[in-house]
Protein backbone atom coordinates (compact mmCIF):
# COMPACT_ATOMS: atom_id res chain seq x y z
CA UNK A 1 17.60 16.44 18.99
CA UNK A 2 14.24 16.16 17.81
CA UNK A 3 12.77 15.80 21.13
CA UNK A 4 13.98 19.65 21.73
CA UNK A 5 11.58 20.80 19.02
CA UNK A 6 8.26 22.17 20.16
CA UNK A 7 5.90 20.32 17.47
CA UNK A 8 7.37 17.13 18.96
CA UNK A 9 6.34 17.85 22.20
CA UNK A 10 3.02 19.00 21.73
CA UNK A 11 2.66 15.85 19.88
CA UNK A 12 4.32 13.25 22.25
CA UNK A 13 2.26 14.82 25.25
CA UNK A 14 -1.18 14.18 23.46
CA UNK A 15 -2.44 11.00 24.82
CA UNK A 16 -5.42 10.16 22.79
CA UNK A 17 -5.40 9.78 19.18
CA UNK A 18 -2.44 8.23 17.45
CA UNK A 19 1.18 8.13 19.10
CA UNK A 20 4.52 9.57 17.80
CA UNK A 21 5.76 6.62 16.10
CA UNK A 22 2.93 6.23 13.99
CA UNK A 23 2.85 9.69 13.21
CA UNK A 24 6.38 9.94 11.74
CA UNK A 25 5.68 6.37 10.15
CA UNK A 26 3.09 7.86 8.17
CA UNK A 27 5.55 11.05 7.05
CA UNK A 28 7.88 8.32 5.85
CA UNK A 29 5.80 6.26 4.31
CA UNK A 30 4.65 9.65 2.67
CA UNK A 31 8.06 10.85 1.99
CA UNK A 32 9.16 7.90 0.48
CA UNK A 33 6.30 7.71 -1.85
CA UNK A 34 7.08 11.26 -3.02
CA UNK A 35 10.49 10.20 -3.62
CA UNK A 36 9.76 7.29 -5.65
CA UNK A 37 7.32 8.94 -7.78
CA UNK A 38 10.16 12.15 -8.50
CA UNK A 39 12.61 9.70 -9.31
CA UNK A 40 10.72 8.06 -11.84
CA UNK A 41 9.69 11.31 -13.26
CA UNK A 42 13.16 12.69 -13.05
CA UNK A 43 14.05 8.99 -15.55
CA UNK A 44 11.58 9.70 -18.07
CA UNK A 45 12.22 13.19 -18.50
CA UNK A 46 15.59 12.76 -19.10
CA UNK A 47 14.81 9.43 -21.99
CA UNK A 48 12.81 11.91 -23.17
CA UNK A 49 14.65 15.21 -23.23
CA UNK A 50 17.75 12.53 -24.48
CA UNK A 51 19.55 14.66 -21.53
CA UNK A 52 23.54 13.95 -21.85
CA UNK A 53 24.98 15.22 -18.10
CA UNK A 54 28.57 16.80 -18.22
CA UNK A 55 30.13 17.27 -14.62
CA UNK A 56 29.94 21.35 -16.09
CA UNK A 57 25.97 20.97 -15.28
CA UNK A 58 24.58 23.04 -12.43
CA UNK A 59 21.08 21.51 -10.61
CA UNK A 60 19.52 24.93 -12.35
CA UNK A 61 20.94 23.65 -15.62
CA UNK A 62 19.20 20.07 -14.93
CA UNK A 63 16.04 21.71 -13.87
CA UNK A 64 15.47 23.60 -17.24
CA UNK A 65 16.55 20.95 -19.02
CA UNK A 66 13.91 18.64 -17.95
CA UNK A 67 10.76 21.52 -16.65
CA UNK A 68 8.74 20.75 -19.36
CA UNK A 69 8.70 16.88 -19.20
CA UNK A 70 7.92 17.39 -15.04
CA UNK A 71 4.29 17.20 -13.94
CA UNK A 72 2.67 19.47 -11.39
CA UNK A 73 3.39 20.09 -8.39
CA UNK A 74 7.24 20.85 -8.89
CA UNK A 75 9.37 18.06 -6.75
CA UNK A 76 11.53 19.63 -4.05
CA UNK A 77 15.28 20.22 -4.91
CA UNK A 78 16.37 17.19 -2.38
CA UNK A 79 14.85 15.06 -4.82
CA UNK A 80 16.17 16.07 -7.72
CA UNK A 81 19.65 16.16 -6.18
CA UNK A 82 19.63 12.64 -5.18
């Protein structure tokens, strides 16, 4: 499905430089960094905020809750779902 996408193919025809794989190892590797570093935000904030979830709570709810304990830049909504 990817392979469909035109950013993919300009990529995979360029044949110096680095290849595909590497490419979207390094977004991973990126990704998963990001992730890791929002999640342990995400556990501070809410030992700090002393956050008690109810199954009531809407992701908007959660965000408030914890804005003010979040550094800069603000993490993506993926992350703070998971």
């Amino acid at each position: 499905m990817i392979k469909d996408f035109a950013a993919y193919l300009a990529v995979s025809s360029n044949t110096s430089g680095s290849i595909v794989k590497d490419l979207f190892t390094d977004v991973m590797d990126e990704l998963e960094k990001q992730y890791l570093d929002d999640k342990s935000q995400i556990k501070d904030a809410v030992r700090m905020a002393e956050i008690g979830l109810t199954l009531a709570w809407t992701l908007d709810d959660f965000k408030v809750a914890i804005a003010k304990y979040i550094s800069s830049p603000p993490m993506s909504d993926t992350n703070l779902k998971v």
